[in-house]
PDB file of N, CA and C in Angstrom:
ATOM      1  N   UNK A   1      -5.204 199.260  98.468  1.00  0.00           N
ATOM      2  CA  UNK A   1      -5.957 198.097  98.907  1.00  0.00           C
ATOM      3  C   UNK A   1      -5.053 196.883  99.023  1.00  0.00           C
ATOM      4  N   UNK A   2      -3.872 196.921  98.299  1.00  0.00           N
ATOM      5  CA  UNK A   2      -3.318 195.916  98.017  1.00  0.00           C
ATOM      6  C   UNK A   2      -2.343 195.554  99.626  1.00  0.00           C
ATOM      7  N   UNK A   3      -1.656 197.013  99.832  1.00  0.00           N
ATOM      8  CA  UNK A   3      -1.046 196.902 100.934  1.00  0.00           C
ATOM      9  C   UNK A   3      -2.145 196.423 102.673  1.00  0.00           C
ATOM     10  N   UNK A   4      -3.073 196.998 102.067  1.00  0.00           N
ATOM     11  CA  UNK A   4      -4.151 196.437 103.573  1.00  0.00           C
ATOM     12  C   UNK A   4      -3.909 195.206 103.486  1.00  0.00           C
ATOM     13  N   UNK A   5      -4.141 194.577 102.252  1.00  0.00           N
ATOM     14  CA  UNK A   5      -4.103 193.082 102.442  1.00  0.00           C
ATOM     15  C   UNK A   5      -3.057 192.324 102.935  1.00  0.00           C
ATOM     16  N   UNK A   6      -1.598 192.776 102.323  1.00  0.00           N
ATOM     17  CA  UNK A   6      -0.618 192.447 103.222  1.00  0.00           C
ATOM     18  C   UNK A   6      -0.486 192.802 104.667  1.00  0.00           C
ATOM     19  N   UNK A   7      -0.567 193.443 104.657  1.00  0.00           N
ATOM     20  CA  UNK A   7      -0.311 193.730 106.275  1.00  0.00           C
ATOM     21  C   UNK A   7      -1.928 193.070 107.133  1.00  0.00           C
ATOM     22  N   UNK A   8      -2.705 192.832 106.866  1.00  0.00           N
ATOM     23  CA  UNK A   8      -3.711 192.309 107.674  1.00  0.00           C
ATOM     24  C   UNK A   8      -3.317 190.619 107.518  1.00  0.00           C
ATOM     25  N   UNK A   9      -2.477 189.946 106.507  1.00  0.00           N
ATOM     26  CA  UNK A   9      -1.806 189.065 106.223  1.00  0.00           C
ATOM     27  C   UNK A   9      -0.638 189.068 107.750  1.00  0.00           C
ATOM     28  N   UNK A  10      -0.050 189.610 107.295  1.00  0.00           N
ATOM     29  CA  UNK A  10       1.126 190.045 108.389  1.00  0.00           C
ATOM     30  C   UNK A  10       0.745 189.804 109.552  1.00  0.00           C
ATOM     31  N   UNK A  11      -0.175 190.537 110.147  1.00  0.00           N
ATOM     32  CA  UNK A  11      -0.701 190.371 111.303  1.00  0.00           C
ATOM     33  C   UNK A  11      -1.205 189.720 112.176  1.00  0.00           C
ATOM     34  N   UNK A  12      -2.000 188.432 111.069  1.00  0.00           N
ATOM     35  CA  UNK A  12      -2.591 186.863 110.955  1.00  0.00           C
ATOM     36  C   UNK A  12      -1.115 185.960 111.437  1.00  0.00           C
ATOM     37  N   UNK A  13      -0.332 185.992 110.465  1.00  0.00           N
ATOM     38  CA  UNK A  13       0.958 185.321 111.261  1.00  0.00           C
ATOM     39  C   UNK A  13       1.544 185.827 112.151  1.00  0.00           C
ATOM     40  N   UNK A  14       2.095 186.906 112.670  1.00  0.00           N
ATOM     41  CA  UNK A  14       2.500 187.465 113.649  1.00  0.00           C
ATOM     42  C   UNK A  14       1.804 187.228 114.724  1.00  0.00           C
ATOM     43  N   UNK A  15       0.393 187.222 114.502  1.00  0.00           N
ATOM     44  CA  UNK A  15      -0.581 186.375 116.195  1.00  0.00           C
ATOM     45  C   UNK A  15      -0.542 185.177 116.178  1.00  0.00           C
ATOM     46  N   UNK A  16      -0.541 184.544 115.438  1.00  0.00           N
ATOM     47  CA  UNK A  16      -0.383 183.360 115.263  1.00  0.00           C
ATOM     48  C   UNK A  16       1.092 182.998 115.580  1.00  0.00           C
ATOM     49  N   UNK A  17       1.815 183.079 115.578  1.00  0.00           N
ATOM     50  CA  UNK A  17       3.238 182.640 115.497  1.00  0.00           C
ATOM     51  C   UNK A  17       3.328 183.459 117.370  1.00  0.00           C
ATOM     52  N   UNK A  18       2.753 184.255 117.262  1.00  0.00           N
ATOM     53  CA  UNK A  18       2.871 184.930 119.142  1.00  0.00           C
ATOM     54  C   UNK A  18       2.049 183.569 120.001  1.00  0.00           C
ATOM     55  N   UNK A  19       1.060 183.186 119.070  1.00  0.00           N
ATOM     56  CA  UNK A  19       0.309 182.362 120.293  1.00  0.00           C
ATOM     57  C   UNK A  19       1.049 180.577 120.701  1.00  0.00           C
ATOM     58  N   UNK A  20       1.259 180.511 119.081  1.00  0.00           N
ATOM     59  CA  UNK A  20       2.612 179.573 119.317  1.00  0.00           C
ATOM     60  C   UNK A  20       4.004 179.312 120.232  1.00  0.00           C
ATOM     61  N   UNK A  21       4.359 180.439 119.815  1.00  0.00           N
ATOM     62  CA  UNK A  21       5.514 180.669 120.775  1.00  0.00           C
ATOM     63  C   UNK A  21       5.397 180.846 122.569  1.00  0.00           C
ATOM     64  N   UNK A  22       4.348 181.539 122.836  1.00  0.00           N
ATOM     65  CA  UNK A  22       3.609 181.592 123.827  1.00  0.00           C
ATOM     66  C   UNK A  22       3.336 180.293 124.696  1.00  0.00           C
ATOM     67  N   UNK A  23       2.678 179.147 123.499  1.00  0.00           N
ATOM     68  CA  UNK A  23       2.259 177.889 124.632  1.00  0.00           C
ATOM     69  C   UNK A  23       3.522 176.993 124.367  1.00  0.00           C
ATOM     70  N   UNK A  24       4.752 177.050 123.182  1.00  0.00           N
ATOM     71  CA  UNK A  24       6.117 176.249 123.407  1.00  0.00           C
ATOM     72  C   UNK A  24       6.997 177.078 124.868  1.00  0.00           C
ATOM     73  N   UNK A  25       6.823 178.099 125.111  1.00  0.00           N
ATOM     74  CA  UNK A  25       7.176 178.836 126.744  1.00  0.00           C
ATOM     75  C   UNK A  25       6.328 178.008 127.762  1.00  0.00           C
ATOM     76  N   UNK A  26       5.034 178.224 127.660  1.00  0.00           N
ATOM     77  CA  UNK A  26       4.418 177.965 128.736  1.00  0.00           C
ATOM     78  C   UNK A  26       4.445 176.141 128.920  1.00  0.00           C
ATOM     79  N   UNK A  27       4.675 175.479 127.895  1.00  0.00           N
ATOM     80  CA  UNK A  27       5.296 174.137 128.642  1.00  0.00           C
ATOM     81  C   UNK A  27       6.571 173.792 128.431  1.00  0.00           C
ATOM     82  N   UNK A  28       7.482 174.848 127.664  1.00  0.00           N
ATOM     83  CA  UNK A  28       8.997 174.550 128.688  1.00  0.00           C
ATOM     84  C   UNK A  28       8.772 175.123 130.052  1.00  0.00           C
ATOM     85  N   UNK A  29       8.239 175.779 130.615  1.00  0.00           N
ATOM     86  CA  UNK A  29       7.976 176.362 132.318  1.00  0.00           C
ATOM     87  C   UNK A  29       7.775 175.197 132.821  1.00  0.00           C
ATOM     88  N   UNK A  30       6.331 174.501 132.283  1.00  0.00           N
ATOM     89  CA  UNK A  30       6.020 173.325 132.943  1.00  0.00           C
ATOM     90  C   UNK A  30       6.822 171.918 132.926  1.00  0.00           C
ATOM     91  N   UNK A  31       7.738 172.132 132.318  1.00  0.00           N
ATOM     92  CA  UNK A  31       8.859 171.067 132.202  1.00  0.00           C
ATOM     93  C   UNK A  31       9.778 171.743 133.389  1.00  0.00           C
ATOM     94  N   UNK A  32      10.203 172.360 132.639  1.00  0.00           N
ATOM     95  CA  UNK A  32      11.265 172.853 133.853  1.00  0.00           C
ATOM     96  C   UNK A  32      11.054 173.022 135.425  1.00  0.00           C
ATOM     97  N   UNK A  33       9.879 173.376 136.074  1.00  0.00           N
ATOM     98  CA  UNK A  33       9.126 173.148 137.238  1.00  0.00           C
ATOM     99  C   UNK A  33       9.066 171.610 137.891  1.00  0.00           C
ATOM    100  N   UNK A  34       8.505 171.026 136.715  1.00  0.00           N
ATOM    101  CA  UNK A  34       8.724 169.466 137.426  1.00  0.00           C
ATOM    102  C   UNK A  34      10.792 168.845 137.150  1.00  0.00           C
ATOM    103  N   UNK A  35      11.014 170.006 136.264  1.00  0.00           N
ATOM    104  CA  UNK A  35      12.505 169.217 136.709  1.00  0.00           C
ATOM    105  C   UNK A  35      13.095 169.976 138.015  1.00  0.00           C
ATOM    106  N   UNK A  36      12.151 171.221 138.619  1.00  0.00           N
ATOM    107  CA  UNK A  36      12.902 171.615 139.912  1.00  0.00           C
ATOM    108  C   UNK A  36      12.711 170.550 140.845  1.00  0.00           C
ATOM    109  N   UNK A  37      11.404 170.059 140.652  1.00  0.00           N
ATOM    110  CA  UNK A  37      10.168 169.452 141.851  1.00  0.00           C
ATOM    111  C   UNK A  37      11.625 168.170 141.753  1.00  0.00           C
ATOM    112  N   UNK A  38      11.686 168.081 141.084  1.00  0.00           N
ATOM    113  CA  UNK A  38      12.681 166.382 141.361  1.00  0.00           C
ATOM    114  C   UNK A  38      13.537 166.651 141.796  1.00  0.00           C
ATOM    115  N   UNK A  39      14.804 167.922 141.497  1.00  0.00           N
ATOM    116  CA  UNK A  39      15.661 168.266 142.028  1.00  0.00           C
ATOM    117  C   UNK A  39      15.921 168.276 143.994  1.00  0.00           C
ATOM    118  N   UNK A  40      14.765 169.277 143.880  1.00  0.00           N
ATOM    119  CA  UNK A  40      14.476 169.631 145.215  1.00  0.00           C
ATOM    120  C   UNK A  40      14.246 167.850 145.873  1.00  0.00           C
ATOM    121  N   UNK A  41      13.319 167.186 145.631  1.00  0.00           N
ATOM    122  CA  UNK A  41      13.259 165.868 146.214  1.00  0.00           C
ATOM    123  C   UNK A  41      14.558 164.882 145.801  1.00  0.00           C
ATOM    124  N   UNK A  42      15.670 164.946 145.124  1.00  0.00           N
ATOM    125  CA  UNK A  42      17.040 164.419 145.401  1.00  0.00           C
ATOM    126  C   UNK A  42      17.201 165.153 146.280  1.00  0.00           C
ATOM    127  N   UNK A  43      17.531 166.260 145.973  1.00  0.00           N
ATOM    128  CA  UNK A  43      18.601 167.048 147.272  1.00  0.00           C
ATOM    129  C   UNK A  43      18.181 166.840 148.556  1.00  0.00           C
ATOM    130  N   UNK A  44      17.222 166.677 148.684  1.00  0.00           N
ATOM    131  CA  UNK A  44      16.532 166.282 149.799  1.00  0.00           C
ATOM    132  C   UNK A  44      16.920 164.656 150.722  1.00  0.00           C
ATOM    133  N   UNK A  45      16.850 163.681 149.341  1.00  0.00           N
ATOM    134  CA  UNK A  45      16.915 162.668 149.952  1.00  0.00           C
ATOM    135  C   UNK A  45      18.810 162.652 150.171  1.00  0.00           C
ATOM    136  N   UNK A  46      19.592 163.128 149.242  1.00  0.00           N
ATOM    137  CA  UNK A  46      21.164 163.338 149.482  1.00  0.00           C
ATOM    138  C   UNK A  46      21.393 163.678 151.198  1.00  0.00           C
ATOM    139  N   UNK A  47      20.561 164.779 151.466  1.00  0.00           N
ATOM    140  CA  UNK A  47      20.986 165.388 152.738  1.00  0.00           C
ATOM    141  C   UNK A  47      20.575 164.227 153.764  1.00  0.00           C
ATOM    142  N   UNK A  48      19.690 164.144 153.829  1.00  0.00           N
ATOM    143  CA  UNK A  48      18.573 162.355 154.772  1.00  0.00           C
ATOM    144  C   UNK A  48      20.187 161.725 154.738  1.00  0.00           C
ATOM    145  N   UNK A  49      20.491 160.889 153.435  1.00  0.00           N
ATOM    146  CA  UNK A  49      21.419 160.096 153.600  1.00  0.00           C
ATOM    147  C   UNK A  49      22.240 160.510 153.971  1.00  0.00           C
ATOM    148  N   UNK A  50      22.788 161.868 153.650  1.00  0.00           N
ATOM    149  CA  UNK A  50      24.511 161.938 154.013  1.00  0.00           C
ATOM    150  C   UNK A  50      24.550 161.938 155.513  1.00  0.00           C
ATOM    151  N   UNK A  51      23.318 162.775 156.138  1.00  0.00           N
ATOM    152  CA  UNK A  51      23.769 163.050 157.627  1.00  0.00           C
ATOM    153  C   UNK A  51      23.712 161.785 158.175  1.00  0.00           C
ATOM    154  N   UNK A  52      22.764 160.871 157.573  1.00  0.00           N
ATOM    155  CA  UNK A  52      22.943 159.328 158.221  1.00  0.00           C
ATOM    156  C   UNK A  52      23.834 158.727 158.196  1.00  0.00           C
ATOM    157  N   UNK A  53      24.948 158.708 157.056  1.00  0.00           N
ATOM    158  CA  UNK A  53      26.177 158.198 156.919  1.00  0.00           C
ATOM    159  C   UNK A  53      27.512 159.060 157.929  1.00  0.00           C
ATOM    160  N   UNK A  54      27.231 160.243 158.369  1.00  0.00           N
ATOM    161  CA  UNK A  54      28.114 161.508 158.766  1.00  0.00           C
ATOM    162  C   UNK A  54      27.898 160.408 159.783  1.00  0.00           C
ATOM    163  N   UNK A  55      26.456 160.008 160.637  1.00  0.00           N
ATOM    164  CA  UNK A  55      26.480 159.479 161.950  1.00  0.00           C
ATOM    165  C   UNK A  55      26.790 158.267 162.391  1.00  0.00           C
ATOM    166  N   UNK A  56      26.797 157.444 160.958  1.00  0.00           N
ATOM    167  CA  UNK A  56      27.446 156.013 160.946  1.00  0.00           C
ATOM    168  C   UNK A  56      28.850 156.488 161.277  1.00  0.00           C
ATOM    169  N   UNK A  57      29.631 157.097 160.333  1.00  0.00           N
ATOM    170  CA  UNK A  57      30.911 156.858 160.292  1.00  0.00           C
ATOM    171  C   UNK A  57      31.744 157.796 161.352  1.00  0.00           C
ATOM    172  N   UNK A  58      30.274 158.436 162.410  1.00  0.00           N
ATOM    173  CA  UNK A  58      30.898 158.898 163.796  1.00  0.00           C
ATOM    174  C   UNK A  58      31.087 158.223 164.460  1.00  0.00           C
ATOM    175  N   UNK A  59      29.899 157.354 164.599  1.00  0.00           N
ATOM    176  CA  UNK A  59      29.767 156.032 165.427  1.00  0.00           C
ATOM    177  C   UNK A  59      31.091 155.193 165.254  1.00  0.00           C
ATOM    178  N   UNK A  60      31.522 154.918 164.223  1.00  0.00           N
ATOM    179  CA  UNK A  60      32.230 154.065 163.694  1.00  0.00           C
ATOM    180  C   UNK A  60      33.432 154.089 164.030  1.00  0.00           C
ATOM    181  N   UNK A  61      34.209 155.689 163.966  1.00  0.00           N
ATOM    182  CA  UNK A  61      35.360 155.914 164.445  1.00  0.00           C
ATOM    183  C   UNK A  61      35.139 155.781 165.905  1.00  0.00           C
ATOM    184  N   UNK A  62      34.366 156.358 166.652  1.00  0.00           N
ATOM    185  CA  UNK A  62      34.460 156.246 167.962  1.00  0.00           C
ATOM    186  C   UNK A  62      34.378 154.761 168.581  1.00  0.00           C
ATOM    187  N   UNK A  63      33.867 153.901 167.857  1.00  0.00           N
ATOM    188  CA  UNK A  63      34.083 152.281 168.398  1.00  0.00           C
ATOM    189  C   UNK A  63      35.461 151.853 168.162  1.00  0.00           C
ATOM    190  N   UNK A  64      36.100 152.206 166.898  1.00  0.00           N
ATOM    191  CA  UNK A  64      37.277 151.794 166.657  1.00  0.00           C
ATOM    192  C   UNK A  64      38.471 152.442 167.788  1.00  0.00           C
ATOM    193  N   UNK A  65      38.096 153.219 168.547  1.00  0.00           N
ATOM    194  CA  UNK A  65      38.622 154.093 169.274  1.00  0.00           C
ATOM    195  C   UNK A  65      38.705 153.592 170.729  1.00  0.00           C
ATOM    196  N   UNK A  66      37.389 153.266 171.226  1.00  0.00           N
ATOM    197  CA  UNK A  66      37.283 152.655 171.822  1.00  0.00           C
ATOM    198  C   UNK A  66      38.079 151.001 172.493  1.00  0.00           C
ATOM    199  N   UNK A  67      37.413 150.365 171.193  1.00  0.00           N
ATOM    200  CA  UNK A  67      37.476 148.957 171.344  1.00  0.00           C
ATOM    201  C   UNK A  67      39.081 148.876 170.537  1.00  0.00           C
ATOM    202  N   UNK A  68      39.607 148.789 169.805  1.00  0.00           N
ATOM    203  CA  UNK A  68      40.699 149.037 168.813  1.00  0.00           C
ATOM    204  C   UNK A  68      40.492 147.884 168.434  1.00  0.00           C
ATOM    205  N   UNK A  69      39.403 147.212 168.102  1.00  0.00           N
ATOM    206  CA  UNK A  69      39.290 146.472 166.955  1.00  0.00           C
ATOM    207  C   UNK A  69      38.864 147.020 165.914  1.00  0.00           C
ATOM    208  N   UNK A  70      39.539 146.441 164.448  1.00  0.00           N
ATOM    209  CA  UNK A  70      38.445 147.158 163.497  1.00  0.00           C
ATOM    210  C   UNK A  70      37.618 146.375 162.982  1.00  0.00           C
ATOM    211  N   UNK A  71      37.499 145.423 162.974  1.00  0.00           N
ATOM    212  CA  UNK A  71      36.751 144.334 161.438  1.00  0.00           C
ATOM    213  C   UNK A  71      35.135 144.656 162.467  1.00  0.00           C
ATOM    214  N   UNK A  72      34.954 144.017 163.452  1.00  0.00           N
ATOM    215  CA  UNK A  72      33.522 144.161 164.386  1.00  0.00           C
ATOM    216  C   UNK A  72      32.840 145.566 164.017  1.00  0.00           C
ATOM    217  N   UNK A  73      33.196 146.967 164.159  1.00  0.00           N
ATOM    218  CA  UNK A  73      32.640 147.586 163.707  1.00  0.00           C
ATOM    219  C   UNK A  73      32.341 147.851 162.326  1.00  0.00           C
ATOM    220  N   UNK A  74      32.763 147.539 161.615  1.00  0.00           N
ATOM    221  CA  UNK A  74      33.349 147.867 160.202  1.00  0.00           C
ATOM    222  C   UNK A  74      32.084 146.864 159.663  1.00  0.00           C
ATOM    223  N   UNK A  75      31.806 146.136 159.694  1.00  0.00           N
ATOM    224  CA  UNK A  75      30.512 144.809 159.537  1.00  0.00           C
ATOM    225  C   UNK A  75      29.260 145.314 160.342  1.00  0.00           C
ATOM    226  N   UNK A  76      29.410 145.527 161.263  1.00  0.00           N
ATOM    227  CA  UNK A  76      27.924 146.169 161.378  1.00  0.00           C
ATOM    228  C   UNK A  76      27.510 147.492 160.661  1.00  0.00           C
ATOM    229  N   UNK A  77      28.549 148.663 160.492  1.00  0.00           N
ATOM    230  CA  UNK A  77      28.463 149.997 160.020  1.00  0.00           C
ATOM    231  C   UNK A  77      27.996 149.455 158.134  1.00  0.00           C
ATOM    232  N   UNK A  78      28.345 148.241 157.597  1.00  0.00           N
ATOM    233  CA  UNK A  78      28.135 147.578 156.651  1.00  0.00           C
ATOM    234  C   UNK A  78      26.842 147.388 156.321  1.00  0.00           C
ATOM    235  N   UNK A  79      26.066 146.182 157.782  1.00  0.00           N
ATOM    236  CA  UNK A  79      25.227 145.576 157.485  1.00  0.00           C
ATOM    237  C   UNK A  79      24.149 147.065 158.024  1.00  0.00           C
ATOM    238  N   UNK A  80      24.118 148.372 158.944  1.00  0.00           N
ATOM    239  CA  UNK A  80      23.108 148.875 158.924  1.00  0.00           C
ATOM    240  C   UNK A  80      23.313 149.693 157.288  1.00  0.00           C
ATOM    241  N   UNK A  81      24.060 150.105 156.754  1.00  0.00           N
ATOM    242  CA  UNK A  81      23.855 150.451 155.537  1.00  0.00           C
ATOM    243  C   UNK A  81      23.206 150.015 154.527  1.00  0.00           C
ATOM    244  N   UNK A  82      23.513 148.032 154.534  1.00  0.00           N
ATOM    245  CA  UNK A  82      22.920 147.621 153.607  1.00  0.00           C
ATOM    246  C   UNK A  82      21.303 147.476 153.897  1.00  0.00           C
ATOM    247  N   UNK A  83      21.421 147.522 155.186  1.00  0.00           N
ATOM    248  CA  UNK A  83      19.813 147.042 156.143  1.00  0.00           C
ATOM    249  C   UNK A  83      19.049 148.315 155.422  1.00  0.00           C
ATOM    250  N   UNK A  84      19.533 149.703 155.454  1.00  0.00           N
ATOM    251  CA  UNK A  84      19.066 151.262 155.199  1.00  0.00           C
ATOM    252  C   UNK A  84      18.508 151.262 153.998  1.00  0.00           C
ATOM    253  N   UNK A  85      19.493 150.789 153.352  1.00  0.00           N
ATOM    254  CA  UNK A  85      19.514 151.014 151.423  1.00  0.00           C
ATOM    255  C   UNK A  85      18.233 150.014 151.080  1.00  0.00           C
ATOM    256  N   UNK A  86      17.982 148.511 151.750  1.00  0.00           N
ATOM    257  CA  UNK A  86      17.144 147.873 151.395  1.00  0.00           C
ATOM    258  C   UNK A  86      15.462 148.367 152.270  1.00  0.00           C
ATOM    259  N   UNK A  87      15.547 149.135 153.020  1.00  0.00           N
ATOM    260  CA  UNK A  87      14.192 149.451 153.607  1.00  0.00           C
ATOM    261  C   UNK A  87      14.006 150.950 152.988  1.00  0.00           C
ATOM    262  N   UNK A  88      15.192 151.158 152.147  1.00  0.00           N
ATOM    263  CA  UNK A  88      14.355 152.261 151.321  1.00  0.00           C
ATOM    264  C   UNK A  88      13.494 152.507 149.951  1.00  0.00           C
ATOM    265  N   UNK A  89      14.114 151.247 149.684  1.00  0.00           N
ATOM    266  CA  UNK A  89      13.686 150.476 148.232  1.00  0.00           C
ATOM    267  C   UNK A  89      12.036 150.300 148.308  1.00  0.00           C
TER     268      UNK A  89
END
């Protein structure tokens, strides 16, 4: 009788300690999910910007190329950046 009692003891913590462990999993998942969800929305906004900058600083060489001045392009390729950065805010 004595051993039933332990082990029906046993068993009480062992579900218990399963159901625990169980919901510390199930909201590290839910942590970790919203740290993809953010990931995915940087990487996202990285790519937006970089190709915008890839096309500034196409633009940019090809004026300098052009015109062979540099300072004129170099100030506008400036001010649409800063113009970009502040209408994204």
């Amino acid at each position: 009788m004595d051993t039933l009692i332990h082990a029906d003891i046993f068993f009480v913590i062992t579900s218990v300690s399963t159901v625990i462990i169980a919901v510390l999993i199930i909201i590290a998942m839910i942590f970790l999910i919203s740290i993809l969800a953010n990931m995915r929305y940087v990487s996202k906004k990285l790519k937006t910007e970089s190709d915008f900058l890839a096309e500034e600083l196409r633009e940019f060489r090809r004026k300098i190329e052009v015109s062979h001045t540099r300072i004129f392009p170099l100030f506008r390729l400036l001010q649409r950046l800063v113009s970009r950065y502040y209408q994204t805010k």
